[in-house]
PDB file of N, CA and C in Angstrom:
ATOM      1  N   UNK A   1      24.272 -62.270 -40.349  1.00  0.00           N
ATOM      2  CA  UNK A   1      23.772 -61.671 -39.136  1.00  0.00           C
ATOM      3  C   UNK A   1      24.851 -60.746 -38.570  1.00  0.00           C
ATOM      4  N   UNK A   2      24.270 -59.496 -38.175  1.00  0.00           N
ATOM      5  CA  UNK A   2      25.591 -58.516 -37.136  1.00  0.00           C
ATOM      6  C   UNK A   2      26.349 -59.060 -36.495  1.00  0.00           C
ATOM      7  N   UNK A   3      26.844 -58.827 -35.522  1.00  0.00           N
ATOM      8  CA  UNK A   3      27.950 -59.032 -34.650  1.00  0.00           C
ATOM      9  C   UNK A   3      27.197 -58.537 -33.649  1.00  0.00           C
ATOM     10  N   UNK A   4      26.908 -59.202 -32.311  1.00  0.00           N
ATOM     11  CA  UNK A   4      26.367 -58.304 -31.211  1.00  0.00           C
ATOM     12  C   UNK A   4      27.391 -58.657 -29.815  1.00  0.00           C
ATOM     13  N   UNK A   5      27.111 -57.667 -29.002  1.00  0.00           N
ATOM     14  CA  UNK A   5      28.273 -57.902 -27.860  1.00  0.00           C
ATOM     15  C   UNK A   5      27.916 -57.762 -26.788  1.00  0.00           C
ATOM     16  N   UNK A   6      28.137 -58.583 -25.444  1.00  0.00           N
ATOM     17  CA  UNK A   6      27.806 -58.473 -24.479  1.00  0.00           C
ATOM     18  C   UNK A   6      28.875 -58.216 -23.325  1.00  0.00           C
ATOM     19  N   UNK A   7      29.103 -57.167 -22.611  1.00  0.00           N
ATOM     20  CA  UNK A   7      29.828 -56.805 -21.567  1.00  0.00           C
ATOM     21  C   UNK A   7      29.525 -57.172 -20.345  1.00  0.00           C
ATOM     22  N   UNK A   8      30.394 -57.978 -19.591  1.00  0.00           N
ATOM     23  CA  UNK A   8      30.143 -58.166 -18.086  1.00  0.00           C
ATOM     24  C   UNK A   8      30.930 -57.325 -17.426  1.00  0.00           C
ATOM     25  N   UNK A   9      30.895 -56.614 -16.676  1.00  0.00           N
ATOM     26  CA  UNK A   9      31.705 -55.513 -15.815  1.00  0.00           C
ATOM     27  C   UNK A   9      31.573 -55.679 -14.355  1.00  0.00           C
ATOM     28  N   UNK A  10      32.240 -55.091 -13.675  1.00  0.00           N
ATOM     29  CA  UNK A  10      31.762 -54.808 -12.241  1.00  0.00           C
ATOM     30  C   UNK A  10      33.196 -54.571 -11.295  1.00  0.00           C
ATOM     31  N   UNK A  11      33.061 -54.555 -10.332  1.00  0.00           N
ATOM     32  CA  UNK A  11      34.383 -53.779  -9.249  1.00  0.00           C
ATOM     33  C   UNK A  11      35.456 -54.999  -9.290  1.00  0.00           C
ATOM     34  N   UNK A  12      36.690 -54.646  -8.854  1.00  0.00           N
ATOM     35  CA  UNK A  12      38.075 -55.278  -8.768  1.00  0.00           C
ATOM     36  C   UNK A  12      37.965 -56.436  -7.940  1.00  0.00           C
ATOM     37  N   UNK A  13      36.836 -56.663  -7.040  1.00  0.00           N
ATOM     38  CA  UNK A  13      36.554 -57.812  -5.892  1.00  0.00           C
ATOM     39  C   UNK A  13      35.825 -58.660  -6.460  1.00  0.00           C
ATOM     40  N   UNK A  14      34.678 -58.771  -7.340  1.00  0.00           N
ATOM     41  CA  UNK A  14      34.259 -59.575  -7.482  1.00  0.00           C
ATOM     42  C   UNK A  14      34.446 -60.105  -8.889  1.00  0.00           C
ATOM     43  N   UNK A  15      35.797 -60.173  -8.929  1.00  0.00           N
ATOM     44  CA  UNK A  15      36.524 -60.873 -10.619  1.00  0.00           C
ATOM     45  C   UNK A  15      36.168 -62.866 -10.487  1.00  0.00           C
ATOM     46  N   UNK A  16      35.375 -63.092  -9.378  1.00  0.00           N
ATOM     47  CA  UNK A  16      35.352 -63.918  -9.618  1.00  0.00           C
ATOM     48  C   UNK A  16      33.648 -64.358  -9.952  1.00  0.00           C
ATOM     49  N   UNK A  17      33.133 -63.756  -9.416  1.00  0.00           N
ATOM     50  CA  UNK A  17      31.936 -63.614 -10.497  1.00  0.00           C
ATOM     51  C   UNK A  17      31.545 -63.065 -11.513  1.00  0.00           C
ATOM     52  N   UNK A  18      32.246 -62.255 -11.877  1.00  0.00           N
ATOM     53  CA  UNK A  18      32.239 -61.721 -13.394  1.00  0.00           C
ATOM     54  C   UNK A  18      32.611 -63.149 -14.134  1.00  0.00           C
ATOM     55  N   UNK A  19      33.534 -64.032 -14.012  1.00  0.00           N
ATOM     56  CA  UNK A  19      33.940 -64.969 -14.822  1.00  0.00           C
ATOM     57  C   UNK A  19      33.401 -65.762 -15.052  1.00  0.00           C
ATOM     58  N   UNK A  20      32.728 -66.154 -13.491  1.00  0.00           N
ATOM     59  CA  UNK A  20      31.442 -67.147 -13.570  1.00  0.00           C
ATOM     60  C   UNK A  20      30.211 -66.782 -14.454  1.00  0.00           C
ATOM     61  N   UNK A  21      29.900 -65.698 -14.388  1.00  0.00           N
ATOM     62  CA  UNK A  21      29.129 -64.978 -15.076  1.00  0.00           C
ATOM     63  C   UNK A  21      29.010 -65.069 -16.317  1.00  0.00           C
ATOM     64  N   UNK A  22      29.987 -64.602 -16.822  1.00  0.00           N
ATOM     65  CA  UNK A  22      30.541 -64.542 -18.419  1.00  0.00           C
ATOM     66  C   UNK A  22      30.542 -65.994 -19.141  1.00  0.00           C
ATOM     67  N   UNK A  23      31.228 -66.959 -18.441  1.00  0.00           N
ATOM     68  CA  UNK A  23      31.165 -68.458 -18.777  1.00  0.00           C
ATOM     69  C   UNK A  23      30.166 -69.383 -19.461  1.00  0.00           C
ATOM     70  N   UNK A  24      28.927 -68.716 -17.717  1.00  0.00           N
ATOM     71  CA  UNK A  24      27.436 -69.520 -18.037  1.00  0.00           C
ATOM     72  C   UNK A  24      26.838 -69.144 -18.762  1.00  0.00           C
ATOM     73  N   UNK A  25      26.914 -67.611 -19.057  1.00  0.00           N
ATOM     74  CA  UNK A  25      26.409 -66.984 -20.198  1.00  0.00           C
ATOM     75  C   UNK A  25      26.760 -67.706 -21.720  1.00  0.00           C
ATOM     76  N   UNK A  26      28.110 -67.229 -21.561  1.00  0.00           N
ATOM     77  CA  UNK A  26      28.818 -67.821 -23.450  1.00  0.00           C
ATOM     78  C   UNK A  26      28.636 -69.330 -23.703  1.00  0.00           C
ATOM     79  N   UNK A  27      28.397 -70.200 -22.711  1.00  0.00           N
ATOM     80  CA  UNK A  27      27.792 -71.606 -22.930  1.00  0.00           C
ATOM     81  C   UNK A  27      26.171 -71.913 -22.891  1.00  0.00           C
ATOM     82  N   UNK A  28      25.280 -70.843 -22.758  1.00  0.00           N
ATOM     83  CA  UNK A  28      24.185 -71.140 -22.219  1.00  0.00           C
ATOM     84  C   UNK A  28      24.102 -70.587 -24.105  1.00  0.00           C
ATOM     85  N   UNK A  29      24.662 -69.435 -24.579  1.00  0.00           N
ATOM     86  CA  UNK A  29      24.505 -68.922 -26.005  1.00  0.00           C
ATOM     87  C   UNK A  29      25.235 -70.304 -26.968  1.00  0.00           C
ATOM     88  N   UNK A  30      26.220 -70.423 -26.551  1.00  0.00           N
ATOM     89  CA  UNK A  30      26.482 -71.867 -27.645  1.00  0.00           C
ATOM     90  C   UNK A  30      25.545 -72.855 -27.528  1.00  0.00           C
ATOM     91  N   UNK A  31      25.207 -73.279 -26.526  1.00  0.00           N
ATOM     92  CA  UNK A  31      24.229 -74.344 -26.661  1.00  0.00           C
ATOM     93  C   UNK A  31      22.715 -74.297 -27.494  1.00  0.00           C
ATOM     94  N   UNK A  32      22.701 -72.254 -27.710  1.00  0.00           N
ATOM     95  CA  UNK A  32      21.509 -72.154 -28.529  1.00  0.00           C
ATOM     96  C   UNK A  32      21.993 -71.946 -29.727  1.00  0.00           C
ATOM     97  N   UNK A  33      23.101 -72.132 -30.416  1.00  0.00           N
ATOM     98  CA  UNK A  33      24.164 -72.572 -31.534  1.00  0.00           C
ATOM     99  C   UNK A  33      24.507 -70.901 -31.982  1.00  0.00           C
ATOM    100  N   UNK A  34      24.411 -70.263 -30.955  1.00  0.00           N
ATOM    101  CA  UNK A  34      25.413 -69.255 -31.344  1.00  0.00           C
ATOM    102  C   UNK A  34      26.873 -69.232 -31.433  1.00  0.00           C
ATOM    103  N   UNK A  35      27.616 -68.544 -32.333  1.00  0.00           N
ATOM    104  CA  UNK A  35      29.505 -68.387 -31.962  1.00  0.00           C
ATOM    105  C   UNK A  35      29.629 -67.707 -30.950  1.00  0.00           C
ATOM    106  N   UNK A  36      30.343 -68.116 -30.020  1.00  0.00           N
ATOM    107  CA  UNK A  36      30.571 -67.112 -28.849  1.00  0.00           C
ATOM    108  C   UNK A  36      32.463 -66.935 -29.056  1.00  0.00           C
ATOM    109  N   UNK A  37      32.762 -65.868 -28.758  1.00  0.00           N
ATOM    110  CA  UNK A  37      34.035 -65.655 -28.397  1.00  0.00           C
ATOM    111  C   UNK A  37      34.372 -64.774 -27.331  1.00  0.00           C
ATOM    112  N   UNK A  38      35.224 -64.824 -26.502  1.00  0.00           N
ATOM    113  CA  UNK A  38      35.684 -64.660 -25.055  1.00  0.00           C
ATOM    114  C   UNK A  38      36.312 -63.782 -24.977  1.00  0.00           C
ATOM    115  N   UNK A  39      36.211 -62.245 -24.894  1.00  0.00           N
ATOM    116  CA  UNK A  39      38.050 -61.532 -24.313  1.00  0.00           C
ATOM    117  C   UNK A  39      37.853 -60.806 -23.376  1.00  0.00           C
ATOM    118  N   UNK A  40      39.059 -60.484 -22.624  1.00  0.00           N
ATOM    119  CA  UNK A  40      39.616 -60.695 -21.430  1.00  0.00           C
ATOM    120  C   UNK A  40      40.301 -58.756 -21.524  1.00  0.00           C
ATOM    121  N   UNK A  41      39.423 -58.118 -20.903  1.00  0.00           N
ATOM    122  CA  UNK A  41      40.348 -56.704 -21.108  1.00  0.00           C
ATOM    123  C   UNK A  41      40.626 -55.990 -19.729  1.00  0.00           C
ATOM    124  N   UNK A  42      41.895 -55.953 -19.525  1.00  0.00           N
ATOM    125  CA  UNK A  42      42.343 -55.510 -18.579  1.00  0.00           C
ATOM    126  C   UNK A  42      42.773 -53.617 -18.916  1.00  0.00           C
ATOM    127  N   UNK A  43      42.654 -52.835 -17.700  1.00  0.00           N
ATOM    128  CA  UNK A  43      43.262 -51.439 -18.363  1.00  0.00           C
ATOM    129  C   UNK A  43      44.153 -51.378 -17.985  1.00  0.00           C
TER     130      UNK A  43
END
């Protein structure tokens, strides 16, 4: 199967829902037995 990718983005204030975001997401996809992997890109 491809490789597919999902981006969470959004403004410098709300880094704390982006994370939350990103989290429930990449566990809500493992639990449907996908590989999830996590990175973290700062500019």
């Amino acid at each position: 199967m491809a490789a597919k990718y999902v981006f969470v983005t959004g403004g410098v204030v709300s880094g704390l829902g982006k994370g939350i975001t990103a989290a429930s997401l990449g566990r809500l996809l493992k639990c449907r037995g996908l590989s999830v992997s996590v990175k973290k890109l700062d500019p």
